[in-house]
N, C-alpha and C. Protein backbone atom coordinates (compact mmCIF):
# COMPACT_ATOMS: atom_id res chain seq x y z
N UNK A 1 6.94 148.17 -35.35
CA UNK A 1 7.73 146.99 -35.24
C UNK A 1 7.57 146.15 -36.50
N UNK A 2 8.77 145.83 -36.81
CA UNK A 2 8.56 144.79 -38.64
C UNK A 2 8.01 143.11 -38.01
N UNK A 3 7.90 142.60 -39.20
CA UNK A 3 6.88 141.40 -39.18
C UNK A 3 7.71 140.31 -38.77
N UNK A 4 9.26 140.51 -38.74
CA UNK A 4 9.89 139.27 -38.69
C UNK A 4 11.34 140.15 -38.02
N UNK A 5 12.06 139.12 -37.49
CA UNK A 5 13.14 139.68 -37.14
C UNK A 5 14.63 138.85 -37.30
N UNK A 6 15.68 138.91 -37.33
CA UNK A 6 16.69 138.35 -37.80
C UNK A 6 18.17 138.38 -37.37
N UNK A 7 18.12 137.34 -36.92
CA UNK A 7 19.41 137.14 -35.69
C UNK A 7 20.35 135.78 -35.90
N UNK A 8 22.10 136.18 -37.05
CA UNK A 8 22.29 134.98 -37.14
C UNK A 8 21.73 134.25 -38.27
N UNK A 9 20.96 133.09 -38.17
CA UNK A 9 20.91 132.22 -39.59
C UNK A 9 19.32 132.07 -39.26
N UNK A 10 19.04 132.56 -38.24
CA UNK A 10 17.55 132.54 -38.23
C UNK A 10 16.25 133.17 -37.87
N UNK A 11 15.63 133.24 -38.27
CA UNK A 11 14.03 134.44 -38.41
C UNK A 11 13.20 133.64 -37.55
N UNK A 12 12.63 134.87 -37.13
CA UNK A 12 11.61 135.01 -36.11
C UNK A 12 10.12 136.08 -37.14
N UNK A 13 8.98 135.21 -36.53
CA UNK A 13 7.70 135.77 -37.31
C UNK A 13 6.97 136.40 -35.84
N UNK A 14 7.39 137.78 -35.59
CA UNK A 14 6.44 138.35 -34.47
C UNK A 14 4.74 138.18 -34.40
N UNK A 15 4.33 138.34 -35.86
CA UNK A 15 3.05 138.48 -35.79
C UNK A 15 2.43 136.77 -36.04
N UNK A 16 2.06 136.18 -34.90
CA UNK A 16 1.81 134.65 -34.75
C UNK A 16 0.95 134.60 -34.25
N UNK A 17 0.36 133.16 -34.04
CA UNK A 17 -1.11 133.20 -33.68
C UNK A 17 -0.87 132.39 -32.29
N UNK A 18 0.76 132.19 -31.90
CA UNK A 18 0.95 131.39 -30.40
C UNK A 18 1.74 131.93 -29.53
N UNK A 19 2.19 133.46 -30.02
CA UNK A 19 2.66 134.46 -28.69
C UNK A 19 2.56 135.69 -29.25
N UNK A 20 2.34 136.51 -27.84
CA UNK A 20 2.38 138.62 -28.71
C UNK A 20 3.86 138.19 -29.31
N UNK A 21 4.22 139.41 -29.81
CA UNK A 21 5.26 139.97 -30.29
C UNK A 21 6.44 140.52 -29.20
N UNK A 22 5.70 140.15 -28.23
CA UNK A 22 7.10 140.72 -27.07
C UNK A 22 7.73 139.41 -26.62
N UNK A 23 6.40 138.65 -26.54
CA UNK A 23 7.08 137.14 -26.12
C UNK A 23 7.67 136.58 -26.95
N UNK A 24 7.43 136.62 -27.78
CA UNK A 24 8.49 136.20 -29.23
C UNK A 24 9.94 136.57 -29.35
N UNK A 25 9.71 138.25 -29.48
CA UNK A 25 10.92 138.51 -29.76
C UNK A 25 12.39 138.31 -28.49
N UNK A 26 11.45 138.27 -26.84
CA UNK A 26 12.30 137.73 -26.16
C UNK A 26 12.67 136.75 -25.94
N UNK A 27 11.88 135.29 -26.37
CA UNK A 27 11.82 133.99 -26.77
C UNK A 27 13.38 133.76 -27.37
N UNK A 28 12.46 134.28 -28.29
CA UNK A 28 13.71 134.50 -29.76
C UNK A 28 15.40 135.13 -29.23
N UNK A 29 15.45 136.40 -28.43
CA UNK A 29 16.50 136.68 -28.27
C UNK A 29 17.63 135.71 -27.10
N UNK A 30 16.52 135.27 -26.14
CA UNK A 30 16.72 133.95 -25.21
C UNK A 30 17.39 132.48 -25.82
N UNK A 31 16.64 132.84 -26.95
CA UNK A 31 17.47 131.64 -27.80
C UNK A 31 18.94 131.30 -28.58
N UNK A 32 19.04 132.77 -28.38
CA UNK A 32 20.54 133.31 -28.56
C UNK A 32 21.56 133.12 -28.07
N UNK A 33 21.50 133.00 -26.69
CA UNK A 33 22.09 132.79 -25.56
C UNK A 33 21.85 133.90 -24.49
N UNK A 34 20.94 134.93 -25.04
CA UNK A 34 21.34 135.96 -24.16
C UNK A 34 20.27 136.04 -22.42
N UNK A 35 21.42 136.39 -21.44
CA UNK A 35 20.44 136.24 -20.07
C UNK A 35 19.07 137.44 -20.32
N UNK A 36 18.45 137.38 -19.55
CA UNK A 36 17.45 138.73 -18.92
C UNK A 36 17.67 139.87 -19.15
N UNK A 37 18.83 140.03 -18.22
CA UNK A 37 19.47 141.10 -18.37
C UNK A 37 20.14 141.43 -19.33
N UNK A 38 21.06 140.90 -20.10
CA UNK A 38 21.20 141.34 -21.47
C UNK A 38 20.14 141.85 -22.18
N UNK A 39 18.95 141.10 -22.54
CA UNK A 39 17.80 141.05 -23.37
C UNK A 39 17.44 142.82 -22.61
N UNK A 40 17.21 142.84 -21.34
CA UNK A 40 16.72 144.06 -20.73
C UNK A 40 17.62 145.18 -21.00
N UNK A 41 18.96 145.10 -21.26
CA UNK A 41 19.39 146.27 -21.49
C UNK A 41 19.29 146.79 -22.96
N UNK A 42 19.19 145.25 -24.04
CA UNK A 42 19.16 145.50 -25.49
C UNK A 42 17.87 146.38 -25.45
N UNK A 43 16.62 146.33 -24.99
CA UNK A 43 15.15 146.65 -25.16
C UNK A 43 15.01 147.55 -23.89
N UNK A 44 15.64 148.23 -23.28
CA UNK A 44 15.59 149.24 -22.02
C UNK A 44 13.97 149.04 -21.47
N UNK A 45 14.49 147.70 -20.73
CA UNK A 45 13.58 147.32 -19.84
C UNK A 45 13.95 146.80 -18.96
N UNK A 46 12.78 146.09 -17.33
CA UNK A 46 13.40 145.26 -16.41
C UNK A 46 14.11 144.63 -17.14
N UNK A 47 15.17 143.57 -16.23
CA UNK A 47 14.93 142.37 -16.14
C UNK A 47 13.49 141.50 -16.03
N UNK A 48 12.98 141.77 -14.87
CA UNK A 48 12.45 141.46 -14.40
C UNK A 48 10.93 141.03 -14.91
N UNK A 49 10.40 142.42 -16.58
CA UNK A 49 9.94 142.30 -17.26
C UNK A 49 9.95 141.22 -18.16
N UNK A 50 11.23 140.98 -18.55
CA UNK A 50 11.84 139.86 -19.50
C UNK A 50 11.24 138.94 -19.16
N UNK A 51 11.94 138.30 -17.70
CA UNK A 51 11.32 137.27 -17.05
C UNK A 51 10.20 136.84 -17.16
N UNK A 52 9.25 137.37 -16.71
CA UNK A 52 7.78 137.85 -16.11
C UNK A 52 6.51 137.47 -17.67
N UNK A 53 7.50 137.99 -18.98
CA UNK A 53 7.09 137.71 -20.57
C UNK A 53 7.14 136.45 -20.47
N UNK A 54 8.55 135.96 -20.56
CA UNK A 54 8.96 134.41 -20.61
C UNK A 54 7.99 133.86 -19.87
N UNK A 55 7.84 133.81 -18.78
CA UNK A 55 7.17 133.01 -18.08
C UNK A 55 5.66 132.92 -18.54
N UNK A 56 4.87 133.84 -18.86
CA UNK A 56 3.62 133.89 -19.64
C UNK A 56 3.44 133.31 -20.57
N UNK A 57 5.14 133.38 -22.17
CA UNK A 57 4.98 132.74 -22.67
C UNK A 57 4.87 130.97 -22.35
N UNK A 58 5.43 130.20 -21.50
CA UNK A 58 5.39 129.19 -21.23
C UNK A 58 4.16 128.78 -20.07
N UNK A 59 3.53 129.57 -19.32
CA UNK A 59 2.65 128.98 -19.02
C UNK A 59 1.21 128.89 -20.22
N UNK A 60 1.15 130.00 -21.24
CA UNK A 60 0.46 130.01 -22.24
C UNK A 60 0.40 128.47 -22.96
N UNK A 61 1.15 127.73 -22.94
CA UNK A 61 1.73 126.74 -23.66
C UNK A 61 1.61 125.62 -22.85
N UNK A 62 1.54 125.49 -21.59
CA UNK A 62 1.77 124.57 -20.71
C UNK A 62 2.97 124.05 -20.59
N UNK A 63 4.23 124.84 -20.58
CA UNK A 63 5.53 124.16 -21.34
C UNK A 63 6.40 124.39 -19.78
N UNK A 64 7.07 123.54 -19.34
CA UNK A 64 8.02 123.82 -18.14
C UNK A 64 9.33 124.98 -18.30
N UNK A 65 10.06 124.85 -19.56
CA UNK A 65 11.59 125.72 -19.41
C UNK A 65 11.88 125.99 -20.82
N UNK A 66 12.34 127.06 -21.12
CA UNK A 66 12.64 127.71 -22.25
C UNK A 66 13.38 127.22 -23.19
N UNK A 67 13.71 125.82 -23.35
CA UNK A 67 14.17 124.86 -24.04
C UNK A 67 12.78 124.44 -24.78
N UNK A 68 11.67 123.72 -24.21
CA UNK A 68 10.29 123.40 -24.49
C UNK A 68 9.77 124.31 -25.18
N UNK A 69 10.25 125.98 -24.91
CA UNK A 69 9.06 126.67 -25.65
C UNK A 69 9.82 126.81 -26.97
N UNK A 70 10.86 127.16 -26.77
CA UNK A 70 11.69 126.98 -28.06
C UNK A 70 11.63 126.02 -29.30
N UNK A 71 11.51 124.89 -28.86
CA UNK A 71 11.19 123.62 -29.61
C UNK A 71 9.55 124.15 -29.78
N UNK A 72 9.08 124.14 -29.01
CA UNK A 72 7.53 124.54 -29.53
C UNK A 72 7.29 125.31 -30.96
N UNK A 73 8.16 126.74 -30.72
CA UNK A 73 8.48 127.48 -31.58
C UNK A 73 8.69 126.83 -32.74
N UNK A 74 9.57 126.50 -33.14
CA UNK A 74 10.37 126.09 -34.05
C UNK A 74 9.65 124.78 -34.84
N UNK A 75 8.77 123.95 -34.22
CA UNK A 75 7.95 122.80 -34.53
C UNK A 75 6.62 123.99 -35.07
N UNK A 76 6.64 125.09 -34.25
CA UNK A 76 5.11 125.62 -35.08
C UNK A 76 4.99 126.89 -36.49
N UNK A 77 6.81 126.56 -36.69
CA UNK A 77 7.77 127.32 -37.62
C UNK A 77 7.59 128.90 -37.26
N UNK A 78 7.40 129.25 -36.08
CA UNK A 78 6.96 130.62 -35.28
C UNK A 78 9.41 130.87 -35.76
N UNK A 79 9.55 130.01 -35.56
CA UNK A 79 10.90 130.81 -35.91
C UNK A 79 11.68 129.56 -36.48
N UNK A 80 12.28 130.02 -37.59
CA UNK A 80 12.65 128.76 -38.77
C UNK A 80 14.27 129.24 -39.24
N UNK A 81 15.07 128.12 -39.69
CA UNK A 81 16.44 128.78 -39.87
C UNK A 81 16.18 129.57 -41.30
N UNK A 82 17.02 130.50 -41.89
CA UNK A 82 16.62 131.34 -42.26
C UNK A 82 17.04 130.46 -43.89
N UNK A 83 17.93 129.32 -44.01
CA UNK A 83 17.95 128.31 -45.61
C UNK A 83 18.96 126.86 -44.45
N UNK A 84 18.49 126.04 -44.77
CA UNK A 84 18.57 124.35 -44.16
C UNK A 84 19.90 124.56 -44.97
N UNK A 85 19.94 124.95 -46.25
CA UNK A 85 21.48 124.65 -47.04
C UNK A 85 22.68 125.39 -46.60
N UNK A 86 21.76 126.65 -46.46
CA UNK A 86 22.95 127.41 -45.69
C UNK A 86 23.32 127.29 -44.40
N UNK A 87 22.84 126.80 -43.64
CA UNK A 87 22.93 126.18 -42.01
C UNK A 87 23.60 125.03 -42.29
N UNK A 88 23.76 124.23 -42.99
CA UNK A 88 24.43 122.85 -43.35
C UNK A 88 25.71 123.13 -43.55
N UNK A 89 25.76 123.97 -44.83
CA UNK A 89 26.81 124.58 -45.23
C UNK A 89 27.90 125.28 -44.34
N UNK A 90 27.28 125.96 -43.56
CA UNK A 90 28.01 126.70 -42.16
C UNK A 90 28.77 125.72 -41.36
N UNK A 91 27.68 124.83 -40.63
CA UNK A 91 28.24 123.84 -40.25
C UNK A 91 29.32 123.39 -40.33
N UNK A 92 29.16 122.80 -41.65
CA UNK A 92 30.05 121.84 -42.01
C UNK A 92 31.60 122.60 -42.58
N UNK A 93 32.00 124.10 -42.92
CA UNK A 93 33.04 124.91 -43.18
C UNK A 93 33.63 125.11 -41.69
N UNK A 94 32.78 125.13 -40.90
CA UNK A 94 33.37 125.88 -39.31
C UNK A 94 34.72 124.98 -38.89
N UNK A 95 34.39 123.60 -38.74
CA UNK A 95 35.96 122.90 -38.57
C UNK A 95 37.03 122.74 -39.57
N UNK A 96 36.45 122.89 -40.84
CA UNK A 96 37.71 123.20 -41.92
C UNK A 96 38.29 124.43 -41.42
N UNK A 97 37.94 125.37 -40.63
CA UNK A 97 38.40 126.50 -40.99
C UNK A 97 38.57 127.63 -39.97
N UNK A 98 38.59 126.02 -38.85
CA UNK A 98 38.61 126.68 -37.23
C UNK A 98 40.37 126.64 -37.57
N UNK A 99 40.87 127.44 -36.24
CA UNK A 99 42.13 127.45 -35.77
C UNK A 99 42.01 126.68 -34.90
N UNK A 100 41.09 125.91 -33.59
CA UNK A 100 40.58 125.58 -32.61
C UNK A 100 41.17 124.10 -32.85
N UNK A 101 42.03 123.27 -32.56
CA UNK A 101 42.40 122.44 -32.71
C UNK A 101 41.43 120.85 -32.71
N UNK A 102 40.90 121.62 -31.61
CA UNK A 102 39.70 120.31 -31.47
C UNK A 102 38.50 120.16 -32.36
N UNK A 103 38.23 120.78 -32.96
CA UNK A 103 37.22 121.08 -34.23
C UNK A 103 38.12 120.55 -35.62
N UNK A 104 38.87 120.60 -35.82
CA UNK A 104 39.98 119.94 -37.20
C UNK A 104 40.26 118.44 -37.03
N UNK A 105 39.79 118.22 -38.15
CA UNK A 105 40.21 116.69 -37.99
C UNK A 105 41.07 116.12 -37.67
N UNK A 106 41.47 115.27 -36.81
CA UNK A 106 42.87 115.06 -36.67
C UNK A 106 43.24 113.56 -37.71
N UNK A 107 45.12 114.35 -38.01
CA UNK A 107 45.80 112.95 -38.59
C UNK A 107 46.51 112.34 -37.76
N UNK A 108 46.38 111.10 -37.68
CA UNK A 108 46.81 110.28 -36.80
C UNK A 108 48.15 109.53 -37.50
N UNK A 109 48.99 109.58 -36.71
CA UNK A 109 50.48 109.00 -37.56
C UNK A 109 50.59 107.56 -36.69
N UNK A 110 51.14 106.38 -37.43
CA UNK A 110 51.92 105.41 -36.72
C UNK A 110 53.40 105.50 -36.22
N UNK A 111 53.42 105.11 -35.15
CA UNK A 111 54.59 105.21 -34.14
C UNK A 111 55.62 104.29 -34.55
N UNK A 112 56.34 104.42 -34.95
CA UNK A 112 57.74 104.22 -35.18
C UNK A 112 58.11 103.69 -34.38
N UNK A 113 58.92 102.66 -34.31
CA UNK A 113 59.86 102.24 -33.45
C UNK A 113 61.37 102.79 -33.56
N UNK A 114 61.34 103.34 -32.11
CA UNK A 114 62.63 104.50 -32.03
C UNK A 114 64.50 103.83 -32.24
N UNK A 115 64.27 102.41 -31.48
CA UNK A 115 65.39 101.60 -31.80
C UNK A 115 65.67 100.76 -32.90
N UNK A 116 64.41 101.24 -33.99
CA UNK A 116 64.80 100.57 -35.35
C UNK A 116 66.30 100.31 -35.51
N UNK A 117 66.49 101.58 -35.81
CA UNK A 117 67.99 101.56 -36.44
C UNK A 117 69.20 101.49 -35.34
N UNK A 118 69.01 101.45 -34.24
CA UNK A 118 69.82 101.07 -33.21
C UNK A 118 70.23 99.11 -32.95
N UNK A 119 69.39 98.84 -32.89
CA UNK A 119 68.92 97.15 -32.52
C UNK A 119 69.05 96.44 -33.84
N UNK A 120 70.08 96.05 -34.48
CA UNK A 120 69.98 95.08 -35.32
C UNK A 120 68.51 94.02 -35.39
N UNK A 121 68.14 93.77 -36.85
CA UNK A 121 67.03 92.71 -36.36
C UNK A 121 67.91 91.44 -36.65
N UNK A 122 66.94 90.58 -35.94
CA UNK A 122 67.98 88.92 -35.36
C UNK A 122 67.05 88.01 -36.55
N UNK A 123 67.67 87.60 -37.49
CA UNK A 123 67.51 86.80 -38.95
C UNK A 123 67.75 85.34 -38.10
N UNK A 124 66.72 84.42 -37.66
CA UNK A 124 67.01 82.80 -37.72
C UNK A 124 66.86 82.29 -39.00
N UNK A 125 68.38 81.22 -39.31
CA UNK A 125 67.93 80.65 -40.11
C UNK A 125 68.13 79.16 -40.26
């Protein structure tokens, strides 16, 4: 198994001094989005195994939910983005360059008045 692993914009360091390498790398893949069972079919294992890791890792830690251990992680640089510039950078291209309407900035136009040119304007003088 290699020393680090790489998923996306960010690395994972298996060999740590605050989980094995199994809890890590399912930590890590958990952090992905992926359920149990995903993780169990990527690594042809339980579910149930998955679980059973996770949970070791967080009672190891005293940590309640896999949000906590994550942040743990990441505060003990056990898994770090892989360049801050390039994560910024990403960021900040994704709504230039979404199709997704709600991600693009929107231009906002002023509303016209539709009977401008219908309605004479009334000159007192």
């Amino acid at each position: 198994m290699d020393d680090t692993i790489t998923i996306g914009h960010w690395k994972a360091y298996l060999n740590n001094l605050q989980l094995s390498p199994r809890q890590t790398l399912y930590t890590f893949e958990a952090l992905h989005g992926l359920s149990d069972k995903e993780i169990a079919r990527k690594y042809a294992v339980a579910p149930d195994t998955i679980s059973k890791t996770i949970k070791a890792a967080l009672h190891k830690h005293n940590l309640k939910n896999r949000t906590q251990l994550v942040a743990e992680l990441i505060r003990s640089k056990v898994i770090c983005p892989l360049s801050m510039g390039l994560l910024a950078l990403s960021l900040a291209l994704v709504p230039a360059f979404s199709d997704d309407p709600l991600l693009r900035n929107r231009i906002y136009r002023t509303r016209t008045n539709r009977y401008e040119s219908i309605v004479p304007t009334l000159h007192t003088t």
